[in-house]
Structure formats: structure tokens, C-alpha cells
Protein backbone atom coordinates (compact mmCIF):
# COMPACT_ATOMS: atom_id res chain seq x y z
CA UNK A 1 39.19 -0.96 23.52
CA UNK A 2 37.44 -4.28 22.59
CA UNK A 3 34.63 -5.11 20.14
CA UNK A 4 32.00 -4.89 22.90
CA UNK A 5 32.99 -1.05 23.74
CA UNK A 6 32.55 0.02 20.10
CA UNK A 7 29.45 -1.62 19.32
CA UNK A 8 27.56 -0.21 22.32
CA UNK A 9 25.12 2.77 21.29
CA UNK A 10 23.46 5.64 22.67
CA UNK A 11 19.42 4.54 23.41
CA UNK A 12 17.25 7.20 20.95
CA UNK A 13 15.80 8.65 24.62
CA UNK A 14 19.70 8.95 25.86
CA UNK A 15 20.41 11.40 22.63
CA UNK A 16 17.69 13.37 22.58
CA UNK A 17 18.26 13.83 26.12
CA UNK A 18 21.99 14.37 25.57
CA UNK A 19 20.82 16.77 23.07
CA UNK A 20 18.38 18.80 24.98
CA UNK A 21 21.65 19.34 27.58
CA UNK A 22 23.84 20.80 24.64
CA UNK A 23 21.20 23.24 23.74
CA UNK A 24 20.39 24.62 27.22
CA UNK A 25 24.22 24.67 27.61
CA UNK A 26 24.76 26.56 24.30
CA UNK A 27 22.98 29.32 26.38
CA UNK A 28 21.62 30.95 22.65
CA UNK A 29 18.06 30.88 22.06
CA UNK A 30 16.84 29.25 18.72
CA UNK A 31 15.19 30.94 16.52
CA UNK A 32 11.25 30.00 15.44
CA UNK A 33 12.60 28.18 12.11
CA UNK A 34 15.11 26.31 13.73
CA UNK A 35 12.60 25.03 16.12
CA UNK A 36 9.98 24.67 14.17
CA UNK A 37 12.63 22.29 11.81
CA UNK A 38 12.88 20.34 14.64
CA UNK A 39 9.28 19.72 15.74
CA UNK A 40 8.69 19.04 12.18
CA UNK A 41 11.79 16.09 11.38
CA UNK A 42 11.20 14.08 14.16
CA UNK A 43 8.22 12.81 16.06
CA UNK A 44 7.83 13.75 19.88
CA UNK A 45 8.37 10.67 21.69
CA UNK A 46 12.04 8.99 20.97
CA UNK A 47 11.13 5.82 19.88
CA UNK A 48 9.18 6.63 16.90
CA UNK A 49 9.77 6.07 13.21
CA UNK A 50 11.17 8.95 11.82
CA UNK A 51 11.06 8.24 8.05
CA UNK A 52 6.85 7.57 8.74
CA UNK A 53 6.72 10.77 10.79
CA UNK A 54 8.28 12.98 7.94
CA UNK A 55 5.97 11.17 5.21
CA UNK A 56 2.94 12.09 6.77
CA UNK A 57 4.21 15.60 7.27
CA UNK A 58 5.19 15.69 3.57
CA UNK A 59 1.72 14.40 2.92
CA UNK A 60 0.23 17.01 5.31
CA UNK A 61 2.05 20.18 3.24
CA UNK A 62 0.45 18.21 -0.07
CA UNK A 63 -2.95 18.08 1.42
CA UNK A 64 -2.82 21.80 2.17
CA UNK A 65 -1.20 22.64 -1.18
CA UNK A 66 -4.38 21.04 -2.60
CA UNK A 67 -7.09 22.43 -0.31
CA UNK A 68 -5.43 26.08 -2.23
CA UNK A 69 -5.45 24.83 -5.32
CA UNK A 70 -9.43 23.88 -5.09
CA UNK A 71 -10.00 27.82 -4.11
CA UNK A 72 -8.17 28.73 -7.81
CA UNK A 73 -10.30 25.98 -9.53
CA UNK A 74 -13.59 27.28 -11.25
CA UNK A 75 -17.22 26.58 -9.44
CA UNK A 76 -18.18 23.21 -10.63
CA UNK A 77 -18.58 19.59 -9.67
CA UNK A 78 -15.36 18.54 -10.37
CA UNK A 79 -13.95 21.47 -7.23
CA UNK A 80 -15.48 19.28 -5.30
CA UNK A 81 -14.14 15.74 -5.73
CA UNK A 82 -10.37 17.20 -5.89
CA UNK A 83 -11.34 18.90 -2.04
CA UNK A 84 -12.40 14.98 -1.18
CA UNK A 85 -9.69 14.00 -2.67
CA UNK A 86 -7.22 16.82 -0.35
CA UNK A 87 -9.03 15.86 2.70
CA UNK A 88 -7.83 11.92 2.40
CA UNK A 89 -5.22 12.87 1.41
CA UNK A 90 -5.29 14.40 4.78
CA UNK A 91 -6.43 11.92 6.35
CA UNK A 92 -4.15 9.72 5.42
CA UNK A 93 -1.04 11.98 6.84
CA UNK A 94 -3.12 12.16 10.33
CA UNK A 95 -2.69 8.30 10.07
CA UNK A 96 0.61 8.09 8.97
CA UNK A 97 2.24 10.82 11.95
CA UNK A 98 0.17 8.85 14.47
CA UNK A 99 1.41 5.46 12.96
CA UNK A 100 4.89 6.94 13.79
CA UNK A 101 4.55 7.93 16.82
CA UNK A 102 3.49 4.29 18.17
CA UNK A 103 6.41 2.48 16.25
């Protein structure tokens, strides 16, 4: 083998595709966590930037750990700037997924 035949990769399109094959192969169906693991680690299109994509996922789950924390808080004006403060927090995770998926 010579240098040239080790250092050529898979493209990300030609694993995921490679992937797909081994799972419809496999012949088992996944279950709804596995795929929703899936849907959730990596963006949909292959080229995108995966560390971005699970950021702004982490960021989503924060957003909507806030949003029920401002039902336990008591009925005041404060409530209300930590529910503008979930929803750009929000916001920002909308940016950052979409950010990933145009890498």
C-alpha cells in the first residue's frame, strides 16, 4: 500500500450513505431513542458542523429548562425578564442549528 492509499478518506455524504446501507441491511428496526439520538447528534445535511449543531441543541434543552422554571417562579416582574431572557436564549439555538447546517 503507499502513502496515497492510506490518506484517502471517506467524503461525510459517502458515510452517511454507507451508513444508511448497514442499517437497512441490519434488517432490525431502531427503536424511537435510538433514532431520535441520531436526529439529535448530527445535523441533516452531511456537510454541516456537527459540534455547532449539538450546541444549539444543548442550548435548545436550556431554553426549555428555563421556560419551566419561569412557571415555578412567583407572579412578579422579575418572571418576566427571566422568560425574555429563555426565549433568546432560544433564539440564539435557532441561530446556532441553522448556522450548522450551512457550514
Amino acid at each position: 500500500m503507499s502513502n496515497r492509499d492510506r490518506t484517502e478518506r471517506l467524503s461525510p455524504r459517502e458515510t452517511q450513505e454507507i451508513r444508511k446501507k448497514l442499517r437497512e441491511l441490519d434488517g432490525k428496526r431502531e427503536s424511537a431513542w435510538t433514532r431520535i439520538g441520531r436526529v439529535v447528534s448530527y445535523p441533516p445535511s452531511p456537510s454541516g458542523n456537527v459540534k455547532r449543531y449539538r450546541f444549539g441543541v444543548a442550548l435548545l434543552l436550556l431554553a426549555i429548562f428555563q421556560m419551566l422554571l419561569v412557571a415555578v417562579l412567583p407572579e412578579d416582574h422579575r418572571r418576566w425578564l427571566f422568560a425574555g431572557f429563555a426565549f433568546l436564549t432560544a433564539a440564539v439555538a435557532a441561530w446556532q442549528i441553522d448556522m450548522a447546517k450551512t457550514r
